[in-house]
C-alpha atoms as a PDB file:
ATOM      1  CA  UNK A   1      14.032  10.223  59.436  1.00  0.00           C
ATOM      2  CA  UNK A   2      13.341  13.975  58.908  1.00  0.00           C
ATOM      3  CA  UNK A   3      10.944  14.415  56.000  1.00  0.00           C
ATOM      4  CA  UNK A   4       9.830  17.482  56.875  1.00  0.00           C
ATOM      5  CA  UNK A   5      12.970  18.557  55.205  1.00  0.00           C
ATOM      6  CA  UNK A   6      12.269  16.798  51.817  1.00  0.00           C
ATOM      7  CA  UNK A   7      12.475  19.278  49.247  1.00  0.00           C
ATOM      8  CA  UNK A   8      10.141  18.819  45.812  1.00  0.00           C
ATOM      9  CA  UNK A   9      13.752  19.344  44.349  1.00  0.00           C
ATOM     10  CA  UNK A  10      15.544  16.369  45.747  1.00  0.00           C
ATOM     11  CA  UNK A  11      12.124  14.488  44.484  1.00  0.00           C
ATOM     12  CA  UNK A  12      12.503  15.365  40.864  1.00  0.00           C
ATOM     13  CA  UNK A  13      15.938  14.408  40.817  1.00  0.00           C
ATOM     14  CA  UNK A  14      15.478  11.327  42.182  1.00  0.00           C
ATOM     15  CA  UNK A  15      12.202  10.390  39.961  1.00  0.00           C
ATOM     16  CA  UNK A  16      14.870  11.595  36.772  1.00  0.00           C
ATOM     17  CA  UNK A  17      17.807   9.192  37.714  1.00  0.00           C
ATOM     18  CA  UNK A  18      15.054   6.541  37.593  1.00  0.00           C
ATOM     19  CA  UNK A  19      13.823   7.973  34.417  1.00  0.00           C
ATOM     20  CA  UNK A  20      17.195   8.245  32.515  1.00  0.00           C
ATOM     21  CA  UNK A  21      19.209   5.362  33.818  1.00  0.00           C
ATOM     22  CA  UNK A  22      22.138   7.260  35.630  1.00  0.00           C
ATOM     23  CA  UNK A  23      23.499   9.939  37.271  1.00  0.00           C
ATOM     24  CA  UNK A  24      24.921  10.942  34.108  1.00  0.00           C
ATOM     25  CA  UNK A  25      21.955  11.468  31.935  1.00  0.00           C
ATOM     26  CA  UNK A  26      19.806  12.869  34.931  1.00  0.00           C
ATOM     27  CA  UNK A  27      22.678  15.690  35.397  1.00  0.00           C
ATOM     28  CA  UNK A  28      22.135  16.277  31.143  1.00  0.00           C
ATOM     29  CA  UNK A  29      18.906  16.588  31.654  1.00  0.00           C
ATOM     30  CA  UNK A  30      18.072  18.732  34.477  1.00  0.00           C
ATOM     31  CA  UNK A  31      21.386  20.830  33.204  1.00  0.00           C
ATOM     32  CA  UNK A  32      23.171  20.080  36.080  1.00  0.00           C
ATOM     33  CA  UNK A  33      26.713  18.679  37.570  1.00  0.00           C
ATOM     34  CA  UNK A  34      26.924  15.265  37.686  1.00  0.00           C
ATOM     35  CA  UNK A  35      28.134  15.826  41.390  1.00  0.00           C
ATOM     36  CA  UNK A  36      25.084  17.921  42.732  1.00  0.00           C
ATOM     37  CA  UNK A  37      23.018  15.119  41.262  1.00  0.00           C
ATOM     38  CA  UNK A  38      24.480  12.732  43.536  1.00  0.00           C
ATOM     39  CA  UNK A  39      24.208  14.785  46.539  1.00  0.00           C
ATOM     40  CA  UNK A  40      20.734  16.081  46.045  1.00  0.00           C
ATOM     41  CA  UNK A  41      20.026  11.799  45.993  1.00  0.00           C
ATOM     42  CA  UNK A  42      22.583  10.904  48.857  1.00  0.00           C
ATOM     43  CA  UNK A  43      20.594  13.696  50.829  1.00  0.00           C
ATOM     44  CA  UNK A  44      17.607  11.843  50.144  1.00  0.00           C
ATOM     45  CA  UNK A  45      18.076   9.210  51.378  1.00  0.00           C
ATOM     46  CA  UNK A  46      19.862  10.223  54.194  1.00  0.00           C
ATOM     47  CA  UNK A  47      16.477  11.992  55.193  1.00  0.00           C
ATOM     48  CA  UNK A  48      14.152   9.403  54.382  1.00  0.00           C
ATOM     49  CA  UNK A  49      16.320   6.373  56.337  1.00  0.00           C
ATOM     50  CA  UNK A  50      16.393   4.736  53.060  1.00  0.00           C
ATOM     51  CA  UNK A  51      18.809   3.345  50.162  1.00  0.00           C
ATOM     52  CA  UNK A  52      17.107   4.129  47.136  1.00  0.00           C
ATOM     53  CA  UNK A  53      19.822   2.777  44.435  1.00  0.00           C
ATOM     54  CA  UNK A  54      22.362   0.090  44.368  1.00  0.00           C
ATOM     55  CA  UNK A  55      24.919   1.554  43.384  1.00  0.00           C
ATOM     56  CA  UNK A  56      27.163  -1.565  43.105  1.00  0.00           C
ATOM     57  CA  UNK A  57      26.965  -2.257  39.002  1.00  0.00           C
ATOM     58  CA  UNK A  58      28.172   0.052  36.271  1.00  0.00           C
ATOM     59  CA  UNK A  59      24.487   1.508  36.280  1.00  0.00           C
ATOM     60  CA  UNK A  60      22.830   2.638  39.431  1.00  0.00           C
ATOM     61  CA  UNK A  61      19.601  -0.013  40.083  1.00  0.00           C
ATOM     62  CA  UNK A  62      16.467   1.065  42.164  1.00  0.00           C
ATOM     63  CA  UNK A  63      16.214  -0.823  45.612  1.00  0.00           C
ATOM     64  CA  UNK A  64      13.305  -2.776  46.213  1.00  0.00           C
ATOM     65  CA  UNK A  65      12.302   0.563  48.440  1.00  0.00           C
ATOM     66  CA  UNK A  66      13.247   2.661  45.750  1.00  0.00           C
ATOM     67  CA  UNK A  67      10.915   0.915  43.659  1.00  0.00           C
ATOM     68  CA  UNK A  68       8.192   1.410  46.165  1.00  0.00           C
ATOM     69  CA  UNK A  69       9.023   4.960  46.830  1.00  0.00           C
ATOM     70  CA  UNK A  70       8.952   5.794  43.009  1.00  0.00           C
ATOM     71  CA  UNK A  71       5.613   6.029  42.788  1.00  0.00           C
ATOM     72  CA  UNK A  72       5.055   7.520  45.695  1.00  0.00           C
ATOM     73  CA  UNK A  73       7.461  10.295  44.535  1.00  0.00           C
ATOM     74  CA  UNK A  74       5.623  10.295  41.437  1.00  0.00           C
ATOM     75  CA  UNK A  75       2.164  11.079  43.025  1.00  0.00           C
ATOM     76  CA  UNK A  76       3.704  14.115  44.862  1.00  0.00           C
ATOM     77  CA  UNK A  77       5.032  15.955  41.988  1.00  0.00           C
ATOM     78  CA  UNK A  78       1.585  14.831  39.960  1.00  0.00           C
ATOM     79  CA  UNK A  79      -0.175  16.958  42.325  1.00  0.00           C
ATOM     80  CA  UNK A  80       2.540  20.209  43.056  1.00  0.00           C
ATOM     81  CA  UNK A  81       2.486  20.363  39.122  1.00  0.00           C
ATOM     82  CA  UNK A  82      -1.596  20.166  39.095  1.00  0.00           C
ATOM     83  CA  UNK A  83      -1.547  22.621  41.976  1.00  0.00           C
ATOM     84  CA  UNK A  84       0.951  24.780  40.409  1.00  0.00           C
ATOM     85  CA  UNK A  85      -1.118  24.761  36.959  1.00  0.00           C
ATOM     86  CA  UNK A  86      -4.473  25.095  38.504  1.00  0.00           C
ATOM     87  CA  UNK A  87      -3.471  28.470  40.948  1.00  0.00           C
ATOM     88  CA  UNK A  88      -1.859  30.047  37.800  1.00  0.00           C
ATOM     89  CA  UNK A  89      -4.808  29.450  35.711  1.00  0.00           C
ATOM     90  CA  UNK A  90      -7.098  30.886  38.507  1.00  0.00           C
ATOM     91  CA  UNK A  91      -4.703  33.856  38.987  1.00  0.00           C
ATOM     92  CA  UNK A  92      -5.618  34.747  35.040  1.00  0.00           C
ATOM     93  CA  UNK A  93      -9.215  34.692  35.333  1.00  0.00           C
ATOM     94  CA  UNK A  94     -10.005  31.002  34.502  1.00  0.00           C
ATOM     95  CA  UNK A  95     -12.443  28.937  37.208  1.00  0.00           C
ATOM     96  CA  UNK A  96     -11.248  26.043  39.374  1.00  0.00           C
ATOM     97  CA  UNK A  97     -14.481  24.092  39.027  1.00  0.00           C
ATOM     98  CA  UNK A  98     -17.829  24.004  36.855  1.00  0.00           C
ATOM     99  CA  UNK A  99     -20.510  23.152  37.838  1.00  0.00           C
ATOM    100  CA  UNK A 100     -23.002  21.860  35.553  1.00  0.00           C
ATOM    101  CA  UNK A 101     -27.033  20.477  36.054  1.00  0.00           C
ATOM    102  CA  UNK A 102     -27.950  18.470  33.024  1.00  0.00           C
ATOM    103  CA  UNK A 103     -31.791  17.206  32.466  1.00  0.00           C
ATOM    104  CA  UNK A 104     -32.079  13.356  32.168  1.00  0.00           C
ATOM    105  CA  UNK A 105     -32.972  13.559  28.749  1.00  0.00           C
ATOM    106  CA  UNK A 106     -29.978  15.245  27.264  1.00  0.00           C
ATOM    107  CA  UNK A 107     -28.366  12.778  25.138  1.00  0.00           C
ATOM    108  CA  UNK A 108     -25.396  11.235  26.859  1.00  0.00           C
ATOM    109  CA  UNK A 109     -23.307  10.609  23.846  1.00  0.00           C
ATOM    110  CA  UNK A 110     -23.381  14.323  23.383  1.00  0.00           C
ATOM    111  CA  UNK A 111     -22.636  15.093  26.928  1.00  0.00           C
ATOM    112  CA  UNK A 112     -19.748  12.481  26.493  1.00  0.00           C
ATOM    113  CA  UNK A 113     -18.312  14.570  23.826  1.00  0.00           C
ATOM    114  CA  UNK A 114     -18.511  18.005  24.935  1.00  0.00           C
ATOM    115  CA  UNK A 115     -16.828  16.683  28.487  1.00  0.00           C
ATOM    116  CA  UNK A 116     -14.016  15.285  26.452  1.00  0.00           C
ATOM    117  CA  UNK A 117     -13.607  18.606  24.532  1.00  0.00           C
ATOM    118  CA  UNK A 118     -14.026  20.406  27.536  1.00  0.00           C
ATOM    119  CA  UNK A 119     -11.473  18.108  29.517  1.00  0.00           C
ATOM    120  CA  UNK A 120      -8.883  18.762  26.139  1.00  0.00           C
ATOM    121  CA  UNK A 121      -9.497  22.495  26.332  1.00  0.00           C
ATOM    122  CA  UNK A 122      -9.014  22.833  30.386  1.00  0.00           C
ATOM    123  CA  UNK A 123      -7.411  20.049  31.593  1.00  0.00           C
ATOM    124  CA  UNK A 124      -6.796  21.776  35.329  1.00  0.00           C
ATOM    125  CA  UNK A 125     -10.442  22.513  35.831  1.00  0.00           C
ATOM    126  CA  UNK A 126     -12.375  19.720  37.590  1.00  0.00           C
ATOM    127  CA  UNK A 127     -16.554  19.579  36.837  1.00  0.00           C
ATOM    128  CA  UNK A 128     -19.180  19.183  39.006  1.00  0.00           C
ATOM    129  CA  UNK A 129     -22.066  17.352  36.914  1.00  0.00           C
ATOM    130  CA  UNK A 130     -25.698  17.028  38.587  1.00  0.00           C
ATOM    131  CA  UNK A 131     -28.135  14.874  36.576  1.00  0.00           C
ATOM    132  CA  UNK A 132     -32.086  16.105  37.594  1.00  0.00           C
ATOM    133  CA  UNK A 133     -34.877  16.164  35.515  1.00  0.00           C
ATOM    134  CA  UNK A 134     -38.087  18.765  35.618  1.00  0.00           C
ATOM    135  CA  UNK A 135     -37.479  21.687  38.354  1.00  0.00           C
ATOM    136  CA  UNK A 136     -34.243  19.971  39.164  1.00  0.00           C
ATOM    137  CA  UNK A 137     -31.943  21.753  36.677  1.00  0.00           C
ATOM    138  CA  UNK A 138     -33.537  24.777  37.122  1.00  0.00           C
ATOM    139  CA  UNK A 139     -33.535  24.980  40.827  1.00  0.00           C
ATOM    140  CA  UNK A 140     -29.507  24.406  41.060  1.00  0.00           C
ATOM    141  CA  UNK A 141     -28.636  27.694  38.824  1.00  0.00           C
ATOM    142  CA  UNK A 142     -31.608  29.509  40.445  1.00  0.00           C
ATOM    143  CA  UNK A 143     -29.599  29.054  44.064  1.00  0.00           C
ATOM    144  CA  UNK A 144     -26.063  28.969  42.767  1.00  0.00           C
ATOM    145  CA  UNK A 145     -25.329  25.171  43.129  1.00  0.00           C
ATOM    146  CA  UNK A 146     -24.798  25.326  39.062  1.00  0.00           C
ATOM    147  CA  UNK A 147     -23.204  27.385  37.268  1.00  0.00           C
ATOM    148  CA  UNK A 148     -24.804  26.515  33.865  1.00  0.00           C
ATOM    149  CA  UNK A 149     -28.253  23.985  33.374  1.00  0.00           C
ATOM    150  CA  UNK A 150     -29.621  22.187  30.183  1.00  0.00           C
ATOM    151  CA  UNK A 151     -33.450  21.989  30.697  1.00  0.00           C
ATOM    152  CA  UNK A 152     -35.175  19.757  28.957  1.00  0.00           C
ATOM    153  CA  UNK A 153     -38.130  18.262  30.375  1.00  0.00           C
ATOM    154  CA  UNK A 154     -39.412  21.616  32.450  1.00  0.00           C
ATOM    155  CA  UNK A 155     -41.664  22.923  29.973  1.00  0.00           C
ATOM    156  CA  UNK A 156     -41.350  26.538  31.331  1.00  0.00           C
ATOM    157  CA  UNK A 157     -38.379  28.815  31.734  1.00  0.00           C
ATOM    158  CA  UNK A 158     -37.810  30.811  35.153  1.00  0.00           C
ATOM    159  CA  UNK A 159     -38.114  34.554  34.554  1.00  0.00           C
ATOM    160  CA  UNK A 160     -34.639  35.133  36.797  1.00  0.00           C
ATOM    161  CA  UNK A 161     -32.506  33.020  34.331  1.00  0.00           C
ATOM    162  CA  UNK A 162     -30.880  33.850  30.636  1.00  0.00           C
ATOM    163  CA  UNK A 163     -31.299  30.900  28.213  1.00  0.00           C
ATOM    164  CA  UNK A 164     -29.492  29.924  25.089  1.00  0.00           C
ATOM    165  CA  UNK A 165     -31.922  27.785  22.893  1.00  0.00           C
ATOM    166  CA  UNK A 166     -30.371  24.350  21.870  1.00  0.00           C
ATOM    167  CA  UNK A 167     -31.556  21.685  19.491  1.00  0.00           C
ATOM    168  CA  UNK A 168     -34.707  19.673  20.422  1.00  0.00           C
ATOM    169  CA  UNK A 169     -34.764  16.218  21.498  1.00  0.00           C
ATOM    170  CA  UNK A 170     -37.989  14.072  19.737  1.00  0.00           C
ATOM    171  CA  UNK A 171     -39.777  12.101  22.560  1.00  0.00           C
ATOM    172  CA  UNK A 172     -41.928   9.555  21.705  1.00  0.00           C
ATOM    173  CA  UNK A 173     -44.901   6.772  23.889  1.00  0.00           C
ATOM    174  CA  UNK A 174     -44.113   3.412  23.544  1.00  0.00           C
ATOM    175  CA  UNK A 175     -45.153   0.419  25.454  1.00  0.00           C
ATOM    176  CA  UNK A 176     -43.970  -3.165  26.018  1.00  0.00           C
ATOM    177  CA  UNK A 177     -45.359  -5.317  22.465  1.00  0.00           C
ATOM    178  CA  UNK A 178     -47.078  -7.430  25.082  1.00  0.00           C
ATOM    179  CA  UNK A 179     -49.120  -4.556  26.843  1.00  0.00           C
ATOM    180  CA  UNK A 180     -52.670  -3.971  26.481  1.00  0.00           C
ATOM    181  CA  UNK A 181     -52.206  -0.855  24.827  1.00  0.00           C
ATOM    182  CA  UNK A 182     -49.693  -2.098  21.961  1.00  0.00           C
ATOM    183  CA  UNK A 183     -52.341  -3.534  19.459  1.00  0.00           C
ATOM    184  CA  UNK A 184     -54.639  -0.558  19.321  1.00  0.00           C
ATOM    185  CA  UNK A 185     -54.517   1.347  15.980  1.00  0.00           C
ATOM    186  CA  UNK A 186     -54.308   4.954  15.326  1.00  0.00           C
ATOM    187  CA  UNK A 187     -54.968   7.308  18.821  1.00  0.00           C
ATOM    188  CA  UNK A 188     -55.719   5.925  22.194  1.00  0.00           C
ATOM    189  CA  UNK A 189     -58.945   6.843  23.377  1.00  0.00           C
ATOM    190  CA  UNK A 190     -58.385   8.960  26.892  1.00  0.00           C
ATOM    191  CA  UNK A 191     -60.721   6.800  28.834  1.00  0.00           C
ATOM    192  CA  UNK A 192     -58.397   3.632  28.190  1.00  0.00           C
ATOM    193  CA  UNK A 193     -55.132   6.054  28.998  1.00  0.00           C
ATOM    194  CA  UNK A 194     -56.522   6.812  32.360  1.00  0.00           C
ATOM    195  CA  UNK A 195     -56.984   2.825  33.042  1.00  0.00           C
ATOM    196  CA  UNK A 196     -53.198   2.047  32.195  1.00  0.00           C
ATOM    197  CA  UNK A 197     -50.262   2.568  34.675  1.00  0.00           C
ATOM    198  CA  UNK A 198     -48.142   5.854  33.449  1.00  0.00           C
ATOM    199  CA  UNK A 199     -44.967   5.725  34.074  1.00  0.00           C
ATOM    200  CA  UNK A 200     -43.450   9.555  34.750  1.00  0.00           C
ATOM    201  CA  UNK A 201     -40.635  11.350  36.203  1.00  0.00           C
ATOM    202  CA  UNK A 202     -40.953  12.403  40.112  1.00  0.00           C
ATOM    203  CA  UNK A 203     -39.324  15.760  40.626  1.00  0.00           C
ATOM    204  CA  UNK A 204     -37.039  15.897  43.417  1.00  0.00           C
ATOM    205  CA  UNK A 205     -36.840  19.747  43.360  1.00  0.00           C
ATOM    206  CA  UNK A 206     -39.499  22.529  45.303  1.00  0.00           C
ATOM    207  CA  UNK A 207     -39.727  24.711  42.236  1.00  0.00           C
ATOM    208  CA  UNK A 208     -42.176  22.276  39.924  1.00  0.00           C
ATOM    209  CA  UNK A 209     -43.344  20.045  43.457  1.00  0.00           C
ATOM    210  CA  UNK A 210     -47.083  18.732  43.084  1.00  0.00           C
ATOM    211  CA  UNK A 211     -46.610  19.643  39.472  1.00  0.00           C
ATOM    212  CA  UNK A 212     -47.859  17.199  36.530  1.00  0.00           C
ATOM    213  CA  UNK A 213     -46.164  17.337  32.897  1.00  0.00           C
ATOM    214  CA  UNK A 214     -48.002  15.203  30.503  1.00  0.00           C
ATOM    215  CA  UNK A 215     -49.798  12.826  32.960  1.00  0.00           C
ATOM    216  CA  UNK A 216     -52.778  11.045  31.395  1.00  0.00           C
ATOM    217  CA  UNK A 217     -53.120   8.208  33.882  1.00  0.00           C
ATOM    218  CA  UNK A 218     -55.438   8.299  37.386  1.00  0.00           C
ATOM    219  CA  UNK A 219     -52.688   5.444  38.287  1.00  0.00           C
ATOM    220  CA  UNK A 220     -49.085   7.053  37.792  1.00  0.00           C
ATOM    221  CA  UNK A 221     -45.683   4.982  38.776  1.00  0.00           C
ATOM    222  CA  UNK A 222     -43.179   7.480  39.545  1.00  0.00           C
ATOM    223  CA  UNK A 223     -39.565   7.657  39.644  1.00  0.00           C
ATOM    224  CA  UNK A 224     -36.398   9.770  39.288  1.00  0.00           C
ATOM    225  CA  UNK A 225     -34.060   7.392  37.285  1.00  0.00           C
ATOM    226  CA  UNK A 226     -34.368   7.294  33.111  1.00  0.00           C
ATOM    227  CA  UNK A 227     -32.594   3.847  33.568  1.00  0.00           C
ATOM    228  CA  UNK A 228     -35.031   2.289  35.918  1.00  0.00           C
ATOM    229  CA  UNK A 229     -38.200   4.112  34.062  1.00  0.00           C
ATOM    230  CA  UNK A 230     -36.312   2.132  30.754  1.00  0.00           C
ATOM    231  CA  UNK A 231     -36.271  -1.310  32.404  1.00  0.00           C
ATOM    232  CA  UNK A 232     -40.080  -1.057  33.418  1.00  0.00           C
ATOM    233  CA  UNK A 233     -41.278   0.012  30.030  1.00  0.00           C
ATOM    234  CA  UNK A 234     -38.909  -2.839  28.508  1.00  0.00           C
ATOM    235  CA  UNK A 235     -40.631  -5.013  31.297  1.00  0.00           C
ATOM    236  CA  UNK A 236     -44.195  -4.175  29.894  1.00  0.00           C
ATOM    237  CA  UNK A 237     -45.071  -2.670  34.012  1.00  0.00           C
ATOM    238  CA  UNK A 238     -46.481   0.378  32.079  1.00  0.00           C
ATOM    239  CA  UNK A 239     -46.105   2.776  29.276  1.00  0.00           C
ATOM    240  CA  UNK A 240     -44.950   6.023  28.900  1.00  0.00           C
ATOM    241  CA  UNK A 241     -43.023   9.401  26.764  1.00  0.00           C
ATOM    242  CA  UNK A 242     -39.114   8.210  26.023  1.00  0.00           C
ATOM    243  CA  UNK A 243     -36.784  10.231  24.282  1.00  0.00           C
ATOM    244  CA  UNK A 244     -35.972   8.623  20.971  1.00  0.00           C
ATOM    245  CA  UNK A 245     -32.248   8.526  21.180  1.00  0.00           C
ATOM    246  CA  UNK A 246     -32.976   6.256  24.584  1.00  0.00           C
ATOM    247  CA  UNK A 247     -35.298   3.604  22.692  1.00  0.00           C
ATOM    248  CA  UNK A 248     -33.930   3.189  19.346  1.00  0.00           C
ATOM    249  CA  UNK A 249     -32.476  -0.196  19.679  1.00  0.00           C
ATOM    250  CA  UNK A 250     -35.460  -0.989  21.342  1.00  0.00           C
ATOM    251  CA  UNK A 251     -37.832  -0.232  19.023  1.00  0.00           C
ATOM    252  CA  UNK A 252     -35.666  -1.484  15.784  1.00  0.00           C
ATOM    253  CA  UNK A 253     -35.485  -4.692  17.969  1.00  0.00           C
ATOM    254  CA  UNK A 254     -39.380  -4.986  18.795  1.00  0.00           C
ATOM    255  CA  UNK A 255     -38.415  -4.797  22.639  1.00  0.00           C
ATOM    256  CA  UNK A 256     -40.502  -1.533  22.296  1.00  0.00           C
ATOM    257  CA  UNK A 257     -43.344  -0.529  20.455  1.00  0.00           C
ATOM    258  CA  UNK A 258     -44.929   3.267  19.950  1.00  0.00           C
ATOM    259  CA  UNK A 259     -48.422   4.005  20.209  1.00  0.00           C
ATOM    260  CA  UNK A 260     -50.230   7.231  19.878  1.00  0.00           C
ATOM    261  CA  UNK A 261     -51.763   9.282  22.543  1.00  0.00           C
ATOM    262  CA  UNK A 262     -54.137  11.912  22.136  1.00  0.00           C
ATOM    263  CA  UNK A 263     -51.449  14.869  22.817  1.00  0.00           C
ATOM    264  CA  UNK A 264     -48.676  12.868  20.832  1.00  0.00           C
ATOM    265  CA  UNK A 265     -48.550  11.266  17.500  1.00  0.00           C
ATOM    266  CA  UNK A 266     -47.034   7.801  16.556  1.00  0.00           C
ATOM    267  CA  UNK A 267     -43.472   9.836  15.197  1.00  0.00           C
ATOM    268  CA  UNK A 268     -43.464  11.644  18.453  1.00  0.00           C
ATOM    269  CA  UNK A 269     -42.858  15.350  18.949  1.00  0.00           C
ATOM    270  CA  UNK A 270     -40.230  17.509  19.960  1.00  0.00           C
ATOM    271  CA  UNK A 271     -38.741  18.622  22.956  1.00  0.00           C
ATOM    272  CA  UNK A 272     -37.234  21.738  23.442  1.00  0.00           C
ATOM    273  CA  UNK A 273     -34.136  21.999  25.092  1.00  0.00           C
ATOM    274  CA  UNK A 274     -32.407  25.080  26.590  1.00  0.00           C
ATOM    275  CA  UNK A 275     -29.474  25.997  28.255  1.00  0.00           C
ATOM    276  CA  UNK A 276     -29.810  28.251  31.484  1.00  0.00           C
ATOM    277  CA  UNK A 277     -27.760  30.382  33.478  1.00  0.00           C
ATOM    278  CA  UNK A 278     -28.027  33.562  35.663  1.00  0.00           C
ATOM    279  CA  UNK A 279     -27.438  36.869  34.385  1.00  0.00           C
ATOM    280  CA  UNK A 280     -25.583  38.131  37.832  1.00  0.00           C
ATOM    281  CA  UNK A 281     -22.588  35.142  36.866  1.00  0.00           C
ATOM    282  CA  UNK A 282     -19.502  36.010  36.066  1.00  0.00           C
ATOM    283  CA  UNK A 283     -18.705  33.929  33.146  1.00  0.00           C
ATOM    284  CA  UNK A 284     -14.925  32.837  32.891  1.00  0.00           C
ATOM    285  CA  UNK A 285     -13.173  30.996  30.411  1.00  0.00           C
ATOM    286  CA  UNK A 286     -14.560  28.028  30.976  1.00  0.00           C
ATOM    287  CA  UNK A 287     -17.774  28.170  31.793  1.00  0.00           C
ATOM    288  CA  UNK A 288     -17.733  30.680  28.517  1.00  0.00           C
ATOM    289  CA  UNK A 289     -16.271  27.577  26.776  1.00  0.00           C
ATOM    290  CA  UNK A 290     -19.621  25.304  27.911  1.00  0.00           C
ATOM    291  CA  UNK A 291     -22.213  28.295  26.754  1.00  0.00           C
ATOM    292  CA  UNK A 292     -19.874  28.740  23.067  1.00  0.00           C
ATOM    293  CA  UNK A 293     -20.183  25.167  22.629  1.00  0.00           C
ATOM    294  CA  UNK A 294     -23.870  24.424  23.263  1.00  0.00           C
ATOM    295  CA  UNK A 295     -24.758  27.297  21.005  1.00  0.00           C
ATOM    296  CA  UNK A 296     -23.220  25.792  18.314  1.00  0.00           C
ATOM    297  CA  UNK A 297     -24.832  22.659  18.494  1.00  0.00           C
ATOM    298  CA  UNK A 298     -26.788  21.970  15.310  1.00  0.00           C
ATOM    299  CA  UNK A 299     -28.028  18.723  16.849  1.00  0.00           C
ATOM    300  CA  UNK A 300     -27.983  16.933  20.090  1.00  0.00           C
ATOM    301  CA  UNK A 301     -28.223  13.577  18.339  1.00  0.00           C
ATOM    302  CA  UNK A 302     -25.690  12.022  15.343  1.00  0.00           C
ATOM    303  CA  UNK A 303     -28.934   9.707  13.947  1.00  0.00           C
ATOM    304  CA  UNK A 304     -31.388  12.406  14.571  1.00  0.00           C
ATOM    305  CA  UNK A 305     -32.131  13.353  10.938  1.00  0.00           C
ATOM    306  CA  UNK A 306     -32.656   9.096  10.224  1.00  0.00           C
ATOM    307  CA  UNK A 307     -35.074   9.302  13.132  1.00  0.00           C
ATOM    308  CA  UNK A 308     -36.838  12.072  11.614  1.00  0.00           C
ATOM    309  CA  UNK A 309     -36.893   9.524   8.702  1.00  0.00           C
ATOM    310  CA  UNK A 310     -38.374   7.056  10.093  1.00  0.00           C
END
């Protein structure tokens, strides 16, 4: 066996005799004589040790190896052609990779959705997505990890980044309908907010470290997951701000309920979200495609206006 003399060549031809049936219809296909066909396979096989068709019957049949070796065939020509694609694109200008750091409370159906037009726009360029909340997102652009940030729940821009303001997210404080805090009326008085477990947001980044954001409590549960912060609230372990578009269901359902705090009322208040980036970046097409795209968001959240409603 000598593959080191395989040829991508003998590999298509092969895969396209599969494909069409015969020698016949592969040499209409690919243009070619039915004869060079048959030796581009014969040589093939020859190199790989291997019978690949049974060539026995009227039509020429895949072995059992063949089978096998189809795929594998398959896999190599899937990647030359995504190698192929992705060095031409980079040759015109266009980026291998994005890298993107997106705040925990950016919607997910709308990152969903501008991944999928992003993936339909530039299929050959892979992303690199970072999920952080406070300093997080901020702290990945600032030292080149990201290429682009959505900040959402760091209430201050850095001074060294260019921002593109975005549509708002409403958060809102709600607490299990079993808590302590559920059946008070109108705004809770601070003294009983500083007896009640908080649940917040720990920031894993050294740009907002030691660094409190709407922290009431003296006793403060903290965490980095949105998911986990969910369950606990859900479990009644606390209270604490949500964004809306997280604790809808919730709240329609009565698994939530919200309650007013002195620096938020009971329909919540917005929060504003920006997009980030540094001002020394070369922007290529596709990370030009991200910053056209969240521009022209007029909202981050399809039942936002019945929220607002509500």
């Amino acid at each position: 066996m000598n593959i080191e003399r395989l040829s991508l060549d003998q590999l298509r031809v092969f895969v396209q005799v599969a494909d069409s049936g015969s020698f016949l219809a592969a040499a209409r296909n690919l243009a070619r004589a039915q004869s060079a066909i048959s030796y581009a396979v014969a040589t093939l096989e020859s190199q790989l040790d291997v019978q690949l068709f049974d060539r026995s019957g009227y039509r020429p049949q895949l072995t059992d190896a063949g089978i096998a070796l189809l795929q594998d065939a398959r896999q190599v020509l899937d990647q030359v052609d995504s190698l192929q694609n992705r060095a031409s694109s980079y040759s015109k200008g266009q980026e291998l990779e994005v890298a993107l750091a997106v705040d925990v409370f950016f919607p997910t159906d709308c990152l969903v959705d501008l991944l999928r037009r992003f993936r339909d726009a530039f299929p050959a360029v892979t992303v690199r997505l970072d999920i952080e909340a406070l300093g997080g997102v901020a702290e990945r652009v600032i030292d080149g990890r990201a290429m682009l940030g959505i900040l959402g729940t760091l209430p201050t821009t850095p001074p060294n980044l260019l921002r593109v303001t975005l549509p708002s997210v409403r958060m809102v404080a709600v607490v299990a309908p079993g808590h302590a805090l559920a059946g008070i009326r109108g705004r809770i008085p601070e003294k009983l907010l500083l007896q009640q477990t908080q649940l917040v947001l720990s920031d894993r980044s050294e740009l907002t470290t030691r660094q409190d954001f709407s922290v009431h409590s003296r006793l403060t549960w903290r965490m980095s997951d949105v998911g986990t912060k969910h369950a606990l609230l859900r479990a009644g372990m606390g209270w604490g701000y949500m964004p809306q578009h997280v604790v809808r269901d919730d709240l329609a359902a009565g698994r939530l309920v919200r309650v007013s705090t002195p620096q938020h009322p009971p329909q919540g208040m917005d929060l504003p979200i920006q997009c980030v980036y540094k001002p020394d970046h070369r922007a290529g097409p596709a990370l030009s495609w991200w910053l056209d795209a969240l521009a022209g968001l007029t909202t981050l959240d399809r039942l936002s206006q019945q929220d607002a409603a509500n």
